[in-house]
Protein backbone atom coordinates (compact mmCIF):
# COMPACT_ATOMS: atom_id res chain seq x y z
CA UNK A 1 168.35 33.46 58.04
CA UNK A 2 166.82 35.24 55.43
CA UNK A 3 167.69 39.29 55.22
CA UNK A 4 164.78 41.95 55.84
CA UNK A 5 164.77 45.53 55.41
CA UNK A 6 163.47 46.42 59.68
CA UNK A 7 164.13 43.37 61.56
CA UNK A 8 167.04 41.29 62.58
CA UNK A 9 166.33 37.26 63.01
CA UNK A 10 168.08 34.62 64.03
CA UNK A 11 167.74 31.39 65.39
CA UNK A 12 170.33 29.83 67.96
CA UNK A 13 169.73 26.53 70.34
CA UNK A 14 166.27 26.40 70.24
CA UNK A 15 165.98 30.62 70.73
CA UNK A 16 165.08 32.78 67.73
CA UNK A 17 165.95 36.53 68.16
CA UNK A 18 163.71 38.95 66.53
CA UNK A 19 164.95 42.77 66.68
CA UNK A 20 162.96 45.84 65.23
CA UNK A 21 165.74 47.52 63.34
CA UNK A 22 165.35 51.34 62.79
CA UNK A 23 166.68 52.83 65.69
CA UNK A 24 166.69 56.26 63.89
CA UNK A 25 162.44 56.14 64.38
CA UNK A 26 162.44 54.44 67.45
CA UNK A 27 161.96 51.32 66.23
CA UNK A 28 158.72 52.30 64.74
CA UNK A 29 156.38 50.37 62.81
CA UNK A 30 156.16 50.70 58.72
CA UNK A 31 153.91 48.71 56.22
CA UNK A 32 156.95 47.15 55.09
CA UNK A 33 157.72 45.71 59.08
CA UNK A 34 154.26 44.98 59.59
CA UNK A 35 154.78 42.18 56.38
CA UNK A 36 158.12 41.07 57.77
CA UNK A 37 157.03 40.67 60.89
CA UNK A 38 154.09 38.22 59.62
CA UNK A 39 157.05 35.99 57.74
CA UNK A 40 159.25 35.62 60.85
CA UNK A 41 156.04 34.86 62.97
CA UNK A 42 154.81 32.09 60.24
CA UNK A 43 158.92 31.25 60.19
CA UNK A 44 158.90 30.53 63.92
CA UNK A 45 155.41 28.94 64.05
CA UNK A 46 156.47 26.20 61.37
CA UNK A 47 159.70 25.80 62.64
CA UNK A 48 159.67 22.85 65.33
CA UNK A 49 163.00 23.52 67.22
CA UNK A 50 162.09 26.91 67.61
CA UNK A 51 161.27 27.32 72.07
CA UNK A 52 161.27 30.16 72.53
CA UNK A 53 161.09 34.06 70.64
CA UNK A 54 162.56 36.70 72.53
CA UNK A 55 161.09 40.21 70.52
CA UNK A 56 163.52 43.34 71.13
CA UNK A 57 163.89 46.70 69.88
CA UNK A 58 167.39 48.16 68.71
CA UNK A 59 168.68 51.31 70.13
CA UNK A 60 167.01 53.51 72.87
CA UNK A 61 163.23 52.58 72.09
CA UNK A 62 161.58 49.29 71.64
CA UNK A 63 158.90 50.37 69.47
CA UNK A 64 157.53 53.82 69.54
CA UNK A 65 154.33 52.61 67.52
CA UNK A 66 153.01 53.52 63.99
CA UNK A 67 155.33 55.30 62.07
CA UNK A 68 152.97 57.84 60.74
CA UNK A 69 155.31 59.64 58.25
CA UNK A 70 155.07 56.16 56.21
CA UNK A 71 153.20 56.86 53.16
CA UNK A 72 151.88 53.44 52.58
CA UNK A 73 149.97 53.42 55.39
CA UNK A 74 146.50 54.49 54.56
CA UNK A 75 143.22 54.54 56.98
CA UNK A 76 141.14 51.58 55.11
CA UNK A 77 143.53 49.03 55.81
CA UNK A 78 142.44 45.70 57.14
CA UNK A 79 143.33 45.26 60.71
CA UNK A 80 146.76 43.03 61.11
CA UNK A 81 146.50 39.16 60.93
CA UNK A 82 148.61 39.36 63.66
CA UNK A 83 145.82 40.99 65.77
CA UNK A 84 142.90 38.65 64.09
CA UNK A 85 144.59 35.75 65.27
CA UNK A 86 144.92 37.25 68.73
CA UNK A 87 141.98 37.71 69.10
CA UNK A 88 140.71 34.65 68.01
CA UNK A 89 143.13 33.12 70.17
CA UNK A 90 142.57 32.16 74.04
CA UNK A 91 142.45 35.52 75.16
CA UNK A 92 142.04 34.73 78.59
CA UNK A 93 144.79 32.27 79.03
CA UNK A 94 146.55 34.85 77.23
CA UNK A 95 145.90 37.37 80.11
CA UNK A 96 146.65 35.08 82.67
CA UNK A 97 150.29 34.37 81.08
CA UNK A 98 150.45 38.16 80.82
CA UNK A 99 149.96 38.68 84.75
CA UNK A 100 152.49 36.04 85.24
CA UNK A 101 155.20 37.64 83.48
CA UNK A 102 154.54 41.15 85.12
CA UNK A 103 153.97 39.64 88.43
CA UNK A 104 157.55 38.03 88.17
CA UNK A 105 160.07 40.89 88.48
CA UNK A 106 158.97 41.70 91.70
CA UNK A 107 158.62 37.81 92.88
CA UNK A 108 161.08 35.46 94.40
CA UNK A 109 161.18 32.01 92.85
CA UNK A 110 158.69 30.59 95.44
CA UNK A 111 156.34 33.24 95.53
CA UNK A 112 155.94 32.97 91.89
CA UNK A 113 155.81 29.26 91.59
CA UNK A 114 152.94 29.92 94.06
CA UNK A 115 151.44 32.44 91.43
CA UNK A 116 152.02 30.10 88.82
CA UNK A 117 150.33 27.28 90.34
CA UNK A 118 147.25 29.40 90.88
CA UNK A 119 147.32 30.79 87.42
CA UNK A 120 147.64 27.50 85.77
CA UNK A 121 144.15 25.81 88.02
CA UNK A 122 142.31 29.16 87.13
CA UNK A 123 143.13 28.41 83.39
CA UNK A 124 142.35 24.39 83.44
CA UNK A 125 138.66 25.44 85.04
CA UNK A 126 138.06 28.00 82.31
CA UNK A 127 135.22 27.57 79.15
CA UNK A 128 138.42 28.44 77.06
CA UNK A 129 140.50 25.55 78.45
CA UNK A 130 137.48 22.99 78.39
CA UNK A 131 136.87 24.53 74.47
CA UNK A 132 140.73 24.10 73.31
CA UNK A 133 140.39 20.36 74.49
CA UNK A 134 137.12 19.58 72.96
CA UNK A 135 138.20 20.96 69.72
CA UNK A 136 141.92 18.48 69.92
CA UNK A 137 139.46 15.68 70.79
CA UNK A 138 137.11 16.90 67.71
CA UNK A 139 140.12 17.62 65.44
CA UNK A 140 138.86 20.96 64.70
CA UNK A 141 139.87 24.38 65.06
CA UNK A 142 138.94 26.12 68.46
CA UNK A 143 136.00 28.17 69.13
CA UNK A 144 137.47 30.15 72.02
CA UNK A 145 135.20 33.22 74.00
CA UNK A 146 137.53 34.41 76.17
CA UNK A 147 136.20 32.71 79.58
């Protein structure tokens, strides 16, 4: 894969591996990450065999947050495309995955089937759900509010 500066990559049966590299800050986040991170993300999201992205941190800290001794980071910056396109995104599918995930360390595999199952009818009877189809069926891009 191609070499950055703050991340590790790698790709491997269908499982790409993305690593914050700088241990030494506790893995926190530059200008320079913040544009790396934005090529593997649009690197995974054209990439077809790609099922799955695990994100990790290297050393003792996933990410300790903004690195604020980076110099290049100044206060009028635009917010991250990263964050635009969550937010444009289905947030409330989004959450729903989110309470999944957390809910399934303390779950056996029933249990969270169970959750699952519930999780997935709550999200096909939301306005978010009923706008991602309408907008496949319109061949357009999605007008989602987050219900």
């Amino acid at each position: 894969m191609s070499d950055y500066q703050t991340l590790l990559y790698s790709v491997d049966d269908g499982l790409a591996t993305l690593t914050l590299n700088r241990p030494e800050r506790l893995n926190s986040f530059t200008v320079a990450m913040h544009e790396e991170l934005r090529a593997v993300l649009d690197a995974v999201a054209g990439d077809d065999t790609i099922r799955c992205l695990l994100v990790a941190g290297a050393g003792r800290g996933f990410c300790a947050g903004q690195d604020l001794g980076d110099r290049a980071v100044t206060g009028d910056t635009d917010a991250p495309d990263l964050g635009r396109r969550l937010a444009s995104g289905p947030t409330r599918g989004l959450a729903l995955i989110k309470r999944g995930i957390h809910a399934s360390a303390a779950h056996d595999l029933d249990r969270q089937l169970d959750l699952e199952r519930d999780l997935q009818r709550e999200a096909g009877r939301s306005g978010d759900y009923r706008e991602g189809v309408a907008a496949f069926l319109e061949k357009r891009e999605p007008r989602y509010q987050g219900r």
